[in-house]
N, C-alpha and C. Protein backbone atom coordinates (compact mmCIF):
# COMPACT_ATOMS: atom_id res chain seq x y z
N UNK A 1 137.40 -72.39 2.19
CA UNK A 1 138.51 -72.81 3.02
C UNK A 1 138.98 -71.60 3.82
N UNK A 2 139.26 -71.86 5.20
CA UNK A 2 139.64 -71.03 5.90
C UNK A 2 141.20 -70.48 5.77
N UNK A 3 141.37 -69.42 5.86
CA UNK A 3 142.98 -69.06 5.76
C UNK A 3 143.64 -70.08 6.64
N UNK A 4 143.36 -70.60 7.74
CA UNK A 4 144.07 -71.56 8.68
C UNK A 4 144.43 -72.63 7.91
N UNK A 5 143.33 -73.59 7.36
CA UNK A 5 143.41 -73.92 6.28
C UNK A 5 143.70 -74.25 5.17
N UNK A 6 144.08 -73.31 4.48
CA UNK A 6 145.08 -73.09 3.67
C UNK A 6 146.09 -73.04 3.80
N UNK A 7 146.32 -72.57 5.56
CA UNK A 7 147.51 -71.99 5.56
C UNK A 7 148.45 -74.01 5.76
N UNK A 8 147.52 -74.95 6.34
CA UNK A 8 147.92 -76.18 6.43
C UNK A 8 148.38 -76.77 5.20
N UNK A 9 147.42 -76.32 4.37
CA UNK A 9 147.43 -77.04 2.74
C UNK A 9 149.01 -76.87 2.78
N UNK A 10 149.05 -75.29 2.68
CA UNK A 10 150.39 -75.29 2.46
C UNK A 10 151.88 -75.82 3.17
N UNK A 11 151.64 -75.32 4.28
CA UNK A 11 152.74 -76.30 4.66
C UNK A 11 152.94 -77.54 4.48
N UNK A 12 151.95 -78.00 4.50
CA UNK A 12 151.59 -79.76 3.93
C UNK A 12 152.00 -79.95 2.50
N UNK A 13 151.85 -79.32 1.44
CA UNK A 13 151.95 -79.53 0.12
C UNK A 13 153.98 -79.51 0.17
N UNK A 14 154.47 -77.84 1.09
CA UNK A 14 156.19 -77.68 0.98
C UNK A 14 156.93 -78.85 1.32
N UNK A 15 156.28 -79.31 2.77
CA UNK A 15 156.79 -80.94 3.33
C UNK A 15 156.86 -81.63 2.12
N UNK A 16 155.25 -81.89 1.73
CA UNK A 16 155.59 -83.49 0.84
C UNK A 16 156.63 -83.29 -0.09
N UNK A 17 156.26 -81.89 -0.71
CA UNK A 17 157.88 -81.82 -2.03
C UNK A 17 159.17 -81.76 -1.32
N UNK A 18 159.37 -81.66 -0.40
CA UNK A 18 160.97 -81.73 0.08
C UNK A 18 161.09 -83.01 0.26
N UNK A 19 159.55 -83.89 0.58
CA UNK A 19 160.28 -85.15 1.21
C UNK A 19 160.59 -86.42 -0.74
N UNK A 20 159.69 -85.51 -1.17
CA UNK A 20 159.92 -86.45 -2.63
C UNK A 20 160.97 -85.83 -3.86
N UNK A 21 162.02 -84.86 -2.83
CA UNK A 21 162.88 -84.69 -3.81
C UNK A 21 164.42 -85.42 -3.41
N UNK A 22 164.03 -86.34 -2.19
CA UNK A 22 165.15 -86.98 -2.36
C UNK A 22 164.83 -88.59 -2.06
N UNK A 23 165.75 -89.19 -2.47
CA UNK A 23 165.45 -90.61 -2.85
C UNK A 23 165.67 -91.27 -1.58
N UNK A 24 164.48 -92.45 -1.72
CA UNK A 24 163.80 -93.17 -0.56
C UNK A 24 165.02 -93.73 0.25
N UNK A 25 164.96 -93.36 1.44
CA UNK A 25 166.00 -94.08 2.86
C UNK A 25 165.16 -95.34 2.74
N UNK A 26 165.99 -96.64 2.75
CA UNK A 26 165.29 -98.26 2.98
C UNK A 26 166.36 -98.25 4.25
N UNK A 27 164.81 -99.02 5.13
CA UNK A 27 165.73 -99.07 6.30
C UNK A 27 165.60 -100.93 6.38
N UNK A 28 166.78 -101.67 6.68
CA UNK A 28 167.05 -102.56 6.82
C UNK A 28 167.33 -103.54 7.57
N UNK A 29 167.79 -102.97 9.07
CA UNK A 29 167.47 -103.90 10.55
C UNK A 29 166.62 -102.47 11.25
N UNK A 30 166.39 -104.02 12.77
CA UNK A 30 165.79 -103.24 13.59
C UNK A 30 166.61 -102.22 13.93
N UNK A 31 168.34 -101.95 14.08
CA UNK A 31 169.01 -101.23 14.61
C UNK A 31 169.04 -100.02 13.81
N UNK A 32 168.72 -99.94 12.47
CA UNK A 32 168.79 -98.81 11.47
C UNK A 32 167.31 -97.87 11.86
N UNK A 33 166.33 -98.99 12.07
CA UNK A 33 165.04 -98.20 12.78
C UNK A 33 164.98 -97.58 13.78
N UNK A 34 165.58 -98.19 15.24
CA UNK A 34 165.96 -97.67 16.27
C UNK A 34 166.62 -96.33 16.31
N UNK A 35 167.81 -95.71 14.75
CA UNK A 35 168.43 -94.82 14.90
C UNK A 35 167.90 -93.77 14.45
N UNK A 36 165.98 -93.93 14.42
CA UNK A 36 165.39 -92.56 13.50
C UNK A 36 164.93 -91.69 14.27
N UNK A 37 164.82 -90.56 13.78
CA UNK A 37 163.65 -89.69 15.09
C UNK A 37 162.39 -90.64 15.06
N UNK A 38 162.12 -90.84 15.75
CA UNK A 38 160.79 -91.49 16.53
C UNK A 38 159.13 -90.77 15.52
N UNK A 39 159.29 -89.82 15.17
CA UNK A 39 158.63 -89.11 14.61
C UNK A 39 158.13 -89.50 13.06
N UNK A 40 159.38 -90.13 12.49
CA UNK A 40 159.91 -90.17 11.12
C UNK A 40 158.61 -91.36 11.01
N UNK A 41 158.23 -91.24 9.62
CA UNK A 41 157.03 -92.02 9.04
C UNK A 41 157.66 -93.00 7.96
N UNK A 42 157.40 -94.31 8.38
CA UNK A 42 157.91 -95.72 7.26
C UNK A 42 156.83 -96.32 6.65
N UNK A 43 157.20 -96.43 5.34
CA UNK A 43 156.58 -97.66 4.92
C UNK A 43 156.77 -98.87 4.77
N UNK A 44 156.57 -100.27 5.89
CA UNK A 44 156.68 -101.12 5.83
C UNK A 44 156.17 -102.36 4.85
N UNK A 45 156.57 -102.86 5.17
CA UNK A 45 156.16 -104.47 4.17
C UNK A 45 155.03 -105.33 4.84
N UNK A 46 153.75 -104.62 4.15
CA UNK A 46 152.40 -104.71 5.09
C UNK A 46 151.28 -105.16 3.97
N UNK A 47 151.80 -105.67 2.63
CA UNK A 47 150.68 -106.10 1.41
C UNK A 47 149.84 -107.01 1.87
N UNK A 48 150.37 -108.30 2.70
CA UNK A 48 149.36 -109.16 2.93
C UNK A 48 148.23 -109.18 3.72
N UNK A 49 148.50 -107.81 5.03
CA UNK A 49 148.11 -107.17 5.87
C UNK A 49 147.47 -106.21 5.63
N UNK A 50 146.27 -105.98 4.69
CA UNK A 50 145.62 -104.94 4.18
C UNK A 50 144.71 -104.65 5.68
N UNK A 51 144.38 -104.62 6.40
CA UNK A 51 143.94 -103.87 7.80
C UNK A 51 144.41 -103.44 8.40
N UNK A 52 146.04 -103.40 8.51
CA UNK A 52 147.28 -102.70 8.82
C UNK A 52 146.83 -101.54 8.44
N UNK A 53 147.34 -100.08 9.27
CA UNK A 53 148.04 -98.96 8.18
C UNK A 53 148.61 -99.05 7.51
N UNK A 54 149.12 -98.62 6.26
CA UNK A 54 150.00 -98.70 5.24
C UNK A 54 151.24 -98.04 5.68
N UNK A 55 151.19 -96.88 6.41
CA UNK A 55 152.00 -96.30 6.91
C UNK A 55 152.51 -96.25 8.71
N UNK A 56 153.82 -96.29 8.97
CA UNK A 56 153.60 -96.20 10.94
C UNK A 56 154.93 -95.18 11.44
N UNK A 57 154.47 -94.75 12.26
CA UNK A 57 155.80 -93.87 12.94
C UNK A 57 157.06 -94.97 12.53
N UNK A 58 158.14 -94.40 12.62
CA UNK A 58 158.97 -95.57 13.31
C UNK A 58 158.81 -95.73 14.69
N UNK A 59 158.73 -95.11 15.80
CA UNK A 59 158.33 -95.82 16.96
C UNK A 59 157.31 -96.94 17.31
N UNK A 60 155.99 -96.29 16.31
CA UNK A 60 155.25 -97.50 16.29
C UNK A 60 155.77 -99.02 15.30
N UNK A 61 156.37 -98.66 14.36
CA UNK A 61 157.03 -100.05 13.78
C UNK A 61 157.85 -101.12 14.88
N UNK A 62 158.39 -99.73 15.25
CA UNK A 62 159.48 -100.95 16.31
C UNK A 62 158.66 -101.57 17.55
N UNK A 63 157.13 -101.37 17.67
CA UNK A 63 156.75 -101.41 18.75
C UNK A 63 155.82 -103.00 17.85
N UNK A 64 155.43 -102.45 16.83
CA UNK A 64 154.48 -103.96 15.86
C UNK A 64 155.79 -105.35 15.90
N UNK A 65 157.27 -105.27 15.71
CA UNK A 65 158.14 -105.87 15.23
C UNK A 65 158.53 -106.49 16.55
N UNK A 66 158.34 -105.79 17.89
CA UNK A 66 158.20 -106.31 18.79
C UNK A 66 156.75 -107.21 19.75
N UNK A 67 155.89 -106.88 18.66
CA UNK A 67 154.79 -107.29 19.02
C UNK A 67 154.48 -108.82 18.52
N UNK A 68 154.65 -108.74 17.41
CA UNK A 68 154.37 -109.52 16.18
C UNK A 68 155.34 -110.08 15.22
N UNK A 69 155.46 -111.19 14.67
CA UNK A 69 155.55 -111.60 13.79
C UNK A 69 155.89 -111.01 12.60
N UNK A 70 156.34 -111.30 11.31
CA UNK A 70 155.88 -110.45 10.25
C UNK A 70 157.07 -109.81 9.26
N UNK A 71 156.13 -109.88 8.25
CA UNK A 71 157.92 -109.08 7.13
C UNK A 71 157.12 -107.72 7.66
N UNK A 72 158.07 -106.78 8.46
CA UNK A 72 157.99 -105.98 8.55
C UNK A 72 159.50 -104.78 8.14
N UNK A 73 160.71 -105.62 7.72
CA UNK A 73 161.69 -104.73 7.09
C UNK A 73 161.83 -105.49 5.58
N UNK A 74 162.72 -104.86 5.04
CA UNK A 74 162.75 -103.87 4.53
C UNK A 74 161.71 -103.27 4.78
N UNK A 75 161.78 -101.57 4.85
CA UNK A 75 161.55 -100.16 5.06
C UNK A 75 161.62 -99.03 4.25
N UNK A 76 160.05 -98.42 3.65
CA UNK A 76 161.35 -97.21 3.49
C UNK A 76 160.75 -95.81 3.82
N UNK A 77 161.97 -95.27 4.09
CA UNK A 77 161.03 -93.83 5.07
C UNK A 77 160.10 -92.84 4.00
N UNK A 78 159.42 -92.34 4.51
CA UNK A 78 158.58 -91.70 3.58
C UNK A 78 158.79 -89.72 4.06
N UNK A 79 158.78 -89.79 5.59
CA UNK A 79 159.31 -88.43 5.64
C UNK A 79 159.72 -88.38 7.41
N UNK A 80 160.53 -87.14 7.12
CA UNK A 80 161.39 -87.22 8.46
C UNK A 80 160.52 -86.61 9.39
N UNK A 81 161.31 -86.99 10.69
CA UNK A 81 160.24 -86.35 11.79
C UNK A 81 159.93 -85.29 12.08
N UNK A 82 160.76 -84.34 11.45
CA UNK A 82 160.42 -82.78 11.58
C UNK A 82 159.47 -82.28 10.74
N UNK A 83 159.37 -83.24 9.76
CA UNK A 83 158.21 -82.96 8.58
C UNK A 83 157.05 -83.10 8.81
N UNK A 84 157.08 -84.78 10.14
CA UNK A 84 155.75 -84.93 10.30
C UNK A 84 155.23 -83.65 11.54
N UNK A 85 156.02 -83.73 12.28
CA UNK A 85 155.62 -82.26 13.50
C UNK A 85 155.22 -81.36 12.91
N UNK A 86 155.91 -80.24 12.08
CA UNK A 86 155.53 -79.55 11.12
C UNK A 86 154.12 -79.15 10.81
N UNK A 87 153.77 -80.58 10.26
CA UNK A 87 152.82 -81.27 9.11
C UNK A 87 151.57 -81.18 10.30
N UNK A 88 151.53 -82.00 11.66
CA UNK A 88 150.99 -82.09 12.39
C UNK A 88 150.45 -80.71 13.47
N UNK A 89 151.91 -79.73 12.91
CA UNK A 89 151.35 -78.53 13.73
C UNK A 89 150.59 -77.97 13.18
N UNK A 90 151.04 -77.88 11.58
CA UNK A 90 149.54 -76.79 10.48
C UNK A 90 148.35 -77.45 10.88
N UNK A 91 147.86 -78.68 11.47
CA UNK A 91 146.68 -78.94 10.92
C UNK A 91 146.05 -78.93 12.22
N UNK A 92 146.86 -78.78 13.47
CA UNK A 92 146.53 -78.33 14.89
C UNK A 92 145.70 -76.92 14.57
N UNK A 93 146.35 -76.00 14.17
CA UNK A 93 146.32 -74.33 13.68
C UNK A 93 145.13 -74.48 12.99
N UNK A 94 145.17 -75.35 11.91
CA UNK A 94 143.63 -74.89 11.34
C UNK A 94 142.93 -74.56 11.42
């Protein structure tokens, strides 16, 4: 593994523990979705829908909920949007 690499692991590993040391945001209308960073990553109500991602931005949720049909709330966030940028910049760097 390259130090770059690693150096992703790591930032990636600090994110996920900050985002699992505090207890799950359920988001509950479209208007509670609308109020996230755009960035922020949900897990929707997508079991029956196994070809779905399991996971979607919130921008992209609000964009499926406008698309489609579907139990798509309850919500619950999995990590904020600065986590995913972050997350997304270590693995740019790699």
């Amino acid at each position: 593994m390259t130090s770059n690499e690693q150096r992703a692991v790591e930032v990636l590993n600090r994110h996920w523990s900050v985002a699992q040391e505090t207890a799950p945001t359920i988001i509950h209308t479209v208007e509670e979705l609308g109020a996230l960073d755009p960035d922020t990553v949900i897990q929707p109500l997508l079991s029956e829908l196994s070809e779905w991602p399991q996971i979607l931005t919130a921008t992209g949720l609000l964009a499926a909920i406008r698309a489609w049909e579907g139990p798509w709330l309850p919500a619950a966030k999995v990590a904020e949007g600065a986590q995913v940028r972050a997350a997304r910049k270590a693995l740019e760097e790699a």
